[in-house]
Protein backbone atom coordinates (compact mmCIF):
# COMPACT_ATOMS: atom_id res chain seq x y z
CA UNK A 1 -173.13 -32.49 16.98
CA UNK A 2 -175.27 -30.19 14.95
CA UNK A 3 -175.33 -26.38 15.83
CA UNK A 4 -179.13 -25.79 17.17
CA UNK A 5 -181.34 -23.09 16.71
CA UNK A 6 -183.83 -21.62 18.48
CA UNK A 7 -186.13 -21.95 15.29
CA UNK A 8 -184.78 -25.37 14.94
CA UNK A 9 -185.81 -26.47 18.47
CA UNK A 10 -189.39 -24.99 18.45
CA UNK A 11 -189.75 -26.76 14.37
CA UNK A 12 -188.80 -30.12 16.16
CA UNK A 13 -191.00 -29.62 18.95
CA UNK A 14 -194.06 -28.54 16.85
CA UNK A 15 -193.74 -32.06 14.92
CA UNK A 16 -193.25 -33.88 17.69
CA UNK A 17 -196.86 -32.62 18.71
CA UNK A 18 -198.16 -33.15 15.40
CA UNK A 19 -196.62 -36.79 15.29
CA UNK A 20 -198.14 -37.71 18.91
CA UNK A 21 -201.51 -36.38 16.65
CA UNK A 22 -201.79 -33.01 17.81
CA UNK A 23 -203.27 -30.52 15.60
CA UNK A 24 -201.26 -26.82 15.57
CA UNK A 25 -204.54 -24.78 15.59
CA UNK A 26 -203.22 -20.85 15.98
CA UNK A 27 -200.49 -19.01 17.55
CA UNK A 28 -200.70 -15.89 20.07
CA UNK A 29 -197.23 -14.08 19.50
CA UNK A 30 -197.92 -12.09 22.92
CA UNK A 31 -200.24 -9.48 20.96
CA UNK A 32 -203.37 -10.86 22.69
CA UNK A 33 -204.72 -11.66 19.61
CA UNK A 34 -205.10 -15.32 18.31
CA UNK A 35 -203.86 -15.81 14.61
CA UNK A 36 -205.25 -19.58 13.13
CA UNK A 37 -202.74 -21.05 11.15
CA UNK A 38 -203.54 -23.94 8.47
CA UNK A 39 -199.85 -25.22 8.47
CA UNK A 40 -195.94 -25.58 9.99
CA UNK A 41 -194.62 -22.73 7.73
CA UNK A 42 -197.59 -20.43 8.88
CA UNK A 43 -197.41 -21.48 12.67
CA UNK A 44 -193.29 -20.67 12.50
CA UNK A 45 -193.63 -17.38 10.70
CA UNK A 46 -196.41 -16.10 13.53
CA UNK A 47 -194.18 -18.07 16.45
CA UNK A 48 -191.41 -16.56 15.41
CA UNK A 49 -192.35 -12.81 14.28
CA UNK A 50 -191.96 -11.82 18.89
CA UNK A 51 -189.85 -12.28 21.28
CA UNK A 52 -192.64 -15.22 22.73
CA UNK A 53 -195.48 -17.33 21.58
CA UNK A 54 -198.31 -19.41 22.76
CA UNK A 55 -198.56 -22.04 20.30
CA UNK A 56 -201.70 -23.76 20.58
CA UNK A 57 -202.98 -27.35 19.48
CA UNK A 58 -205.67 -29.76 19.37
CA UNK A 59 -205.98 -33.53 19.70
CA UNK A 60 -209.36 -35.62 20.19
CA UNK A 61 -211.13 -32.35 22.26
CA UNK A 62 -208.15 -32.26 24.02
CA UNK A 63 -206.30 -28.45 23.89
CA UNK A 64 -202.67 -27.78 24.57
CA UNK A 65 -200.34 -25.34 24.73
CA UNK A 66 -196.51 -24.94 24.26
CA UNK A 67 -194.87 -21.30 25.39
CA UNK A 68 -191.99 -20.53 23.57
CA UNK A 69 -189.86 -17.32 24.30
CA UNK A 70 -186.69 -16.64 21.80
CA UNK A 71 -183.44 -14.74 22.95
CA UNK A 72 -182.17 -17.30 25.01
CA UNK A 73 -179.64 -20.09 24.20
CA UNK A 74 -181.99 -22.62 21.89
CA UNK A 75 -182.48 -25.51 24.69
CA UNK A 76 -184.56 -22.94 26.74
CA UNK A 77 -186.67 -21.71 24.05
CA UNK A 78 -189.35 -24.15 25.19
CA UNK A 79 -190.74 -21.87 28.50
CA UNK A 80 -193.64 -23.93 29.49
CA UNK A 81 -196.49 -26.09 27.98
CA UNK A 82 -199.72 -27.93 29.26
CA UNK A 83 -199.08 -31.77 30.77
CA UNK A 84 -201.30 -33.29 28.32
CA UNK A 85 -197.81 -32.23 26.12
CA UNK A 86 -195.45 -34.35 28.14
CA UNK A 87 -196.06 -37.32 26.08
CA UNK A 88 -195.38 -35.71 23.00
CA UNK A 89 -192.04 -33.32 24.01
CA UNK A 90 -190.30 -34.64 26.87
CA UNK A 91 -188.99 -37.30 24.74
CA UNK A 92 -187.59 -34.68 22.37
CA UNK A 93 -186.21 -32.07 25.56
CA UNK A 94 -184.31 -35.20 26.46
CA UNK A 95 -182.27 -34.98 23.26
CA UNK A 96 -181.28 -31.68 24.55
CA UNK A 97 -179.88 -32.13 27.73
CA UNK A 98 -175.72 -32.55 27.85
């Protein structure tokens, strides 16, 4: 089994989105202020920069958020997200569990 990281987790969970067709549209790394990012690499660097981060996305009108908060072991770096989500991570938290 690969070692995980907490980077690692939140990359895979990010393209699960994006391969369910959600759109990353900006991150909000706890500062109250809402940074739009165009790609992966920028979402990471802003989701990554705190100790949490609202990472929000789009899909057909549809808006969604995951909650990720870093310092913890990686399988509990995803906090909380929006149910429209499920579809799109629950599959990949499965792969987690032991």
């Amino acid at each position: 089994m690969s070692k995980r990281t907490e980077a690692g987790v939140m990359r895979q969970i990010i393209r699960a989105c994006k391969a369910a067709g959600w759109t990353v549209t900006g991150v909000d790394n706890g500062g109250g202020l809402l940074v739009r990012t165009a790609t992966e690499a920028e979402a990471m660097d802003e989701a990554t920069a705190t100790g949490q981060a609202h990472v929000l996305l789009e899909r057909d009108g549809q808006r969604g958020w995951l909650f990720f908060v870093l310092g913890n072991c990686p399988e509990e770096v995803l906090n909380d997200y929006t149910t429209n989500l499920e579809d799109a991570v629950d599959p990949y938290l499965k792969t987690l569990e032991l």
